[in-house]
C-alpha atoms as a PDB file:
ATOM      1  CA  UNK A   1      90.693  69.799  20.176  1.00  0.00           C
ATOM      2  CA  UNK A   2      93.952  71.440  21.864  1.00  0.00           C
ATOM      3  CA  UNK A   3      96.888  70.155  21.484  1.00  0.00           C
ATOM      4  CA  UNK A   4      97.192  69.878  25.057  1.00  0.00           C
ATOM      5  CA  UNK A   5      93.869  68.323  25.178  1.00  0.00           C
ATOM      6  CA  UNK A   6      95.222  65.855  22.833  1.00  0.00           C
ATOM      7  CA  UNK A   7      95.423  62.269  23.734  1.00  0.00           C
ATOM      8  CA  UNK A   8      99.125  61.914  24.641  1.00  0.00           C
ATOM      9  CA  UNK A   9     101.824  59.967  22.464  1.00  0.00           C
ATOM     10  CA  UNK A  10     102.173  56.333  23.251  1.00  0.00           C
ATOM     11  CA  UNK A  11     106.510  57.087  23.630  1.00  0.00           C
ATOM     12  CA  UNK A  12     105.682  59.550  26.582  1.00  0.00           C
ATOM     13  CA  UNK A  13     103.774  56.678  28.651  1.00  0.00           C
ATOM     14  CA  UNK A  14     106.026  54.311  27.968  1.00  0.00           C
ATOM     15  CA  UNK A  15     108.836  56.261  28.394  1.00  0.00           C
ATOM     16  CA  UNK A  16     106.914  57.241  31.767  1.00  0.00           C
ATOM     17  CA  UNK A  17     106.640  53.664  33.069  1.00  0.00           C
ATOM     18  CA  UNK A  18     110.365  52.898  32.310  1.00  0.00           C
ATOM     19  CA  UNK A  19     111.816  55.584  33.970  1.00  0.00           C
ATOM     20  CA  UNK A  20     109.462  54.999  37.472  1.00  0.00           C
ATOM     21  CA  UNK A  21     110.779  51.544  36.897  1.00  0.00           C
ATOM     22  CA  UNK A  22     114.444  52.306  36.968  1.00  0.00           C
ATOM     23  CA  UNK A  23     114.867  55.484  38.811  1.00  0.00           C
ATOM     24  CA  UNK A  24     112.493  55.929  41.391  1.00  0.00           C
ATOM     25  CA  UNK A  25     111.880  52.104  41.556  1.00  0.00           C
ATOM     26  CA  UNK A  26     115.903  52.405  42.577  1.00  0.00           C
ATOM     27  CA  UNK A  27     115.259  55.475  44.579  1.00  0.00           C
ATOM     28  CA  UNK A  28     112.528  54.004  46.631  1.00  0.00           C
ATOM     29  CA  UNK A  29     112.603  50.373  46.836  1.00  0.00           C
ATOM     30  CA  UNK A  30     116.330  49.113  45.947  1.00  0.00           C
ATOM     31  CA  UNK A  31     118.232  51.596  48.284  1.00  0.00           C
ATOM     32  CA  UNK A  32     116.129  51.315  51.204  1.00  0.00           C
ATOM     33  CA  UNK A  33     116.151  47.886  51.070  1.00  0.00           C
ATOM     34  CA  UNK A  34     119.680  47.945  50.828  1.00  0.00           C
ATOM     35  CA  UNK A  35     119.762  49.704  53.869  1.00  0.00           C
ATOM     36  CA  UNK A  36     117.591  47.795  55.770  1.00  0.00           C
ATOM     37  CA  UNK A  37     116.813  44.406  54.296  1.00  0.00           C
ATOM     38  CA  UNK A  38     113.463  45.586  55.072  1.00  0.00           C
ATOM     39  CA  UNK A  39     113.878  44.063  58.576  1.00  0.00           C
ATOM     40  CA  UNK A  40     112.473  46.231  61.374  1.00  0.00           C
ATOM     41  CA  UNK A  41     114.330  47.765  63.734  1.00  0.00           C
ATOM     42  CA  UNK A  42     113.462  48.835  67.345  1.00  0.00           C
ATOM     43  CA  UNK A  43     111.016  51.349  67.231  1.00  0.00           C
ATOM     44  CA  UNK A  44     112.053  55.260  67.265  1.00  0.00           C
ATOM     45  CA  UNK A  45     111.786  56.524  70.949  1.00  0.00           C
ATOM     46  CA  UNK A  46     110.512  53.611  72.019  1.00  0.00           C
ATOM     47  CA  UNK A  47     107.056  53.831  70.560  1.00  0.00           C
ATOM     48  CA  UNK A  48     104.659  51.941  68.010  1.00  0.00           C
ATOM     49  CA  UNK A  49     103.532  54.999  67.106  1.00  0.00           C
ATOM     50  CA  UNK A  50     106.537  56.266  65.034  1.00  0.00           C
ATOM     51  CA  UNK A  51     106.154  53.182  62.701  1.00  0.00           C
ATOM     52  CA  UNK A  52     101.679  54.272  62.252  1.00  0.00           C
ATOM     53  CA  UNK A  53     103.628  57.691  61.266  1.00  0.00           C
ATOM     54  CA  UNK A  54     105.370  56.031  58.539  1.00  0.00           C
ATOM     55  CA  UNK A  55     102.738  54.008  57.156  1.00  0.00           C
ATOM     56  CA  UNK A  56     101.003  57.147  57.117  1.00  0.00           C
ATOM     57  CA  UNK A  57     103.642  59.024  55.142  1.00  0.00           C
ATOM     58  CA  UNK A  58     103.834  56.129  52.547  1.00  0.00           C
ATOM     59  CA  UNK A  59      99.890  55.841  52.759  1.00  0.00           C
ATOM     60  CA  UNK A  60      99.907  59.405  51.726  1.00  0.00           C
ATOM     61  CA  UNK A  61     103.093  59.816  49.319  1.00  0.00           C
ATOM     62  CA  UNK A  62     101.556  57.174  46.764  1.00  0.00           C
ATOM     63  CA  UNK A  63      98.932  58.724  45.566  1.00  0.00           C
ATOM     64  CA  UNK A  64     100.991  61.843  45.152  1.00  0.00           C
ATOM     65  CA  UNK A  65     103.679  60.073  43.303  1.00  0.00           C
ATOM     66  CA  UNK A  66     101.449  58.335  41.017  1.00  0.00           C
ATOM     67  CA  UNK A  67      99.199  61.606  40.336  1.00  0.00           C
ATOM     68  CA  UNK A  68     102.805  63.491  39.690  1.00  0.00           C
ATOM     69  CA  UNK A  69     103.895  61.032  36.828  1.00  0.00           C
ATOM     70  CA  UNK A  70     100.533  60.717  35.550  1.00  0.00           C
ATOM     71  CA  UNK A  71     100.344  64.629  34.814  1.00  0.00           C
ATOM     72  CA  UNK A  72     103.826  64.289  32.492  1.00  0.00           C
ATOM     73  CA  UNK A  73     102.164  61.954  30.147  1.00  0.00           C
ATOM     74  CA  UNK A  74      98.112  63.238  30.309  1.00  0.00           C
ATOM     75  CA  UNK A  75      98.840  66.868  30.401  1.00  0.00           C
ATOM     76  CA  UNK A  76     102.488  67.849  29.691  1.00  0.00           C
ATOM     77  CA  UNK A  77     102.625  64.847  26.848  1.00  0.00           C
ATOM     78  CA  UNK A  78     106.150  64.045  28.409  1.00  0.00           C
ATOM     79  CA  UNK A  79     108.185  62.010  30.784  1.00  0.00           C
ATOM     80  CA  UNK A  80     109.667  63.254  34.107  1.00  0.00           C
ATOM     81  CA  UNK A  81     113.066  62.139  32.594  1.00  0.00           C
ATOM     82  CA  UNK A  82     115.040  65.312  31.132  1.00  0.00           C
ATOM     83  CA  UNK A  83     116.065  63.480  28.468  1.00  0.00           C
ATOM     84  CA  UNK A  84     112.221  63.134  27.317  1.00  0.00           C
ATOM     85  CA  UNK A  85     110.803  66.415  28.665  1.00  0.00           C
ATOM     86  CA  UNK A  86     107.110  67.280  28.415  1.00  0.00           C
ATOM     87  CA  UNK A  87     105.917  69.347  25.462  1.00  0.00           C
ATOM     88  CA  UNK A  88     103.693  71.735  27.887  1.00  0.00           C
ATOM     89  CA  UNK A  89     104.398  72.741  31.290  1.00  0.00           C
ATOM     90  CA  UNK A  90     102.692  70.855  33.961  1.00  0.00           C
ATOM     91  CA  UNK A  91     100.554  72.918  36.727  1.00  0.00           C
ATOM     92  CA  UNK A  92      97.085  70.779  37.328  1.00  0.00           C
ATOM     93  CA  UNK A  93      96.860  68.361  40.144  1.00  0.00           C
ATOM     94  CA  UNK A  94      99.423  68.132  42.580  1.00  0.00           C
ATOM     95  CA  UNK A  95     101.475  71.349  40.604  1.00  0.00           C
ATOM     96  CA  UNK A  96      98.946  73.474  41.748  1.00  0.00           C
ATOM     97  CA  UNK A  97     100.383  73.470  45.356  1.00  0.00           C
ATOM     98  CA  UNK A  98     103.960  72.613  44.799  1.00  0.00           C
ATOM     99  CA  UNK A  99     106.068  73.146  42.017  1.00  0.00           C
ATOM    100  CA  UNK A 100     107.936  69.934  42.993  1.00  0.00           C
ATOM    101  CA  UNK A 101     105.257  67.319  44.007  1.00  0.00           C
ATOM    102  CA  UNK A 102     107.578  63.908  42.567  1.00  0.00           C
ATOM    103  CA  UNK A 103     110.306  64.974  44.966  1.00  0.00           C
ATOM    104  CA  UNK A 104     108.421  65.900  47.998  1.00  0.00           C
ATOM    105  CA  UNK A 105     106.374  62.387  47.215  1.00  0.00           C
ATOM    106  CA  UNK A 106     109.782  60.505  47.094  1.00  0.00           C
ATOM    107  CA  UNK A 107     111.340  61.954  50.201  1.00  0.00           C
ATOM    108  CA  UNK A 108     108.165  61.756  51.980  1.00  0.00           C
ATOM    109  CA  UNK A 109     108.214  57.893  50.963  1.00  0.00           C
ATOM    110  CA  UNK A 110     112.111  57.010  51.750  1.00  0.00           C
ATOM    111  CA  UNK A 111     111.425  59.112  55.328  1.00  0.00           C
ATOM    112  CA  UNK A 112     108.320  56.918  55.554  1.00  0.00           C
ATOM    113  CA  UNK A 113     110.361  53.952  55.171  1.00  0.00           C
ATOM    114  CA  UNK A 114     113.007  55.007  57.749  1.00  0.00           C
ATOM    115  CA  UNK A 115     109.877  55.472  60.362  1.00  0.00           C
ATOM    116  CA  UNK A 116     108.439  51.890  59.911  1.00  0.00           C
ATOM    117  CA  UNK A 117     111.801  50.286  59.795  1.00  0.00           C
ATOM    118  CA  UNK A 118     113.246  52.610  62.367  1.00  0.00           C
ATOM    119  CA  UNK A 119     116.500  52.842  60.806  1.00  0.00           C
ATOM    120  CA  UNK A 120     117.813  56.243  61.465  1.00  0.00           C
ATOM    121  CA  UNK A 121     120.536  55.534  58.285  1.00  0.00           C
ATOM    122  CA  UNK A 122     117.508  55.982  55.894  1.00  0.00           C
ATOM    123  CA  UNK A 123     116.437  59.390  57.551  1.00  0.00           C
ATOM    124  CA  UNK A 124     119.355  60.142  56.724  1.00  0.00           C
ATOM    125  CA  UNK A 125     119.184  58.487  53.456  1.00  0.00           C
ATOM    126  CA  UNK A 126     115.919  61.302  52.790  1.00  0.00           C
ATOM    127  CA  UNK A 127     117.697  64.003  54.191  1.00  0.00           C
ATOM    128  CA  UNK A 128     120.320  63.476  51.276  1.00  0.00           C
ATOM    129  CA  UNK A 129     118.168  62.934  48.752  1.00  0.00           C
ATOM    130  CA  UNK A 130     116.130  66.069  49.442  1.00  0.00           C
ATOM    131  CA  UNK A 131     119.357  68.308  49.033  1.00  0.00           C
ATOM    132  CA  UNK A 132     120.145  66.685  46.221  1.00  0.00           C
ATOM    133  CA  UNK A 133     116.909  67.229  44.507  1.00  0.00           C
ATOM    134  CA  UNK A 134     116.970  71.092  45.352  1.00  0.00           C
ATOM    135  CA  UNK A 135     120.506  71.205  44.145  1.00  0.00           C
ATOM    136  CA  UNK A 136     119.403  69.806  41.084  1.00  0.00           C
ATOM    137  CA  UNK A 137     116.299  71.794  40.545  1.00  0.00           C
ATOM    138  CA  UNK A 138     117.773  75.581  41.717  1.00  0.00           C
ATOM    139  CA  UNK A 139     120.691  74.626  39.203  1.00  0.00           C
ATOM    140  CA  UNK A 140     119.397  72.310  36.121  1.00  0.00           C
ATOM    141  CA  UNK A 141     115.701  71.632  36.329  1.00  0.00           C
ATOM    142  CA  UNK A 142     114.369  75.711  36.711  1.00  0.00           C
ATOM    143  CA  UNK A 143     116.577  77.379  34.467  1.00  0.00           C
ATOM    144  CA  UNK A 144     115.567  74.704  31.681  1.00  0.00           C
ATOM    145  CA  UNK A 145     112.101  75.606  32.618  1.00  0.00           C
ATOM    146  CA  UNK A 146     112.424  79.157  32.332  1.00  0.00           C
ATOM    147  CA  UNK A 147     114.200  78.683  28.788  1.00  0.00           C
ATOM    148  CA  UNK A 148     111.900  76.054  27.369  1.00  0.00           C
ATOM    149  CA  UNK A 149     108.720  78.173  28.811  1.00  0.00           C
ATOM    150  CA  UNK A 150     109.928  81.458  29.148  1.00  0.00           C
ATOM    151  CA  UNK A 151     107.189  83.481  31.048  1.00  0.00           C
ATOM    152  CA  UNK A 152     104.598  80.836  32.053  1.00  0.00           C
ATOM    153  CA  UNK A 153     106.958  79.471  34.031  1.00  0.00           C
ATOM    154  CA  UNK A 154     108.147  82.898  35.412  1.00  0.00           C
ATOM    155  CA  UNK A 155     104.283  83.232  36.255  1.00  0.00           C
ATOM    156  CA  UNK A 156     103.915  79.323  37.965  1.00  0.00           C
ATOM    157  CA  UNK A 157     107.154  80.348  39.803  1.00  0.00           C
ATOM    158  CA  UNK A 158     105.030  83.435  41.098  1.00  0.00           C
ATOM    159  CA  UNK A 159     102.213  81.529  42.271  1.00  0.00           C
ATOM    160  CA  UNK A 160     103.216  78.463  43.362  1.00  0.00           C
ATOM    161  CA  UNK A 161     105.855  77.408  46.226  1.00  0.00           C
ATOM    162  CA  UNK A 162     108.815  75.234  45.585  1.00  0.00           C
ATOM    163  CA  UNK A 163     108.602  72.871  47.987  1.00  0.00           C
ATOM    164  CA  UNK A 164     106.297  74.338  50.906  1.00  0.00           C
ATOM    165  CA  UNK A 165     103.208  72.749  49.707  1.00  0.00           C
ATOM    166  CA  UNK A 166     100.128  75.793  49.907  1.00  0.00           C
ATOM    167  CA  UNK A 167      96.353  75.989  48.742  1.00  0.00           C
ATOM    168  CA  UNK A 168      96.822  77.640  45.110  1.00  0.00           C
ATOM    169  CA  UNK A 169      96.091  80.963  44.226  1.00  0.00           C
ATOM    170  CA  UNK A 170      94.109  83.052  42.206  1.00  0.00           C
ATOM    171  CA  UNK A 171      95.475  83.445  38.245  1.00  0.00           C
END
């Protein structure tokens, strides 16, 4: 059996369920509520439909989310904290469209949020989020990649999109 095969170490799923826990269980659920009290607002442009958006985008962002940390422990034997990085670099599932799949998830579910809540200070809340997670992976997370996994990553970077999300293509 592969190493990667391997069943993964019990420290990277636990590791794995703390960190959802305390970062994006801050990122998602504490600040928005914060913002909002989770009371809703009048709808955005004066229409139901807005808020059926949102529950969409949150509909659709779990799975994603939970798929994205799943692949750190199962296939990268890791955590998506950088202090506990995966031993292998993680392209199935959700990596095979998107190099960043957790971020676009988490966006997608804070800007889900502001939609159902209508409260335009959490759109904004998103917006800020999303240039903080580019800042941090065009300046910390990539160049750690590309010096941990040298041309692999060089050749995910080649076929897969940063954020855009596209159909995969051919090795």
């Amino acid at each position: 059996m592969s190493e990667r095969a391997a069943k993964p170490p019990l420290w990277a799923l636990l590791g794995t369920i703390v960190f959802v826990v305390t970062v994006p269980g801050s990122v998602v659920v504490l600040v928005p509520y914060i913002l909002s009290g989770w009371r809703l607002g009048p709808p955005f442009l004066d229409t139901e439909l807005t808020r059926w958006l949102g529950v969409a985008l949150v509909v659709a962002a779990t799975p994603l989310f939970f798929s994205f940390v799943s692949r750190f422990v199962w296939e990268g034997h890791g955590t998506p904290a950088p202090v506990a990085p995966t031993r292998h670099l993680v392209v199935g599932g959700p990596f095979r469209w998107c190099r960043n799949p957790g971020y676009v998830a988490v966006v997608t579910l804070v800007a889900g949020q502001a939609l159902v809540f209508a409260r335009p200070v959490i759109l904004l809340y998103a917006a800020c989020l999303w240039l903080g997670f580019h800042l941090f992976v065009v300046f910390y997370e990539e160049p750690t990649l590309r010096r941990t996994f040298g041309a692999e990553f060089d050749e995910y970077c080649r076929r897969v999109p940063r954020w855009i999300p596209r159909a995969p293509r051919a090795e």
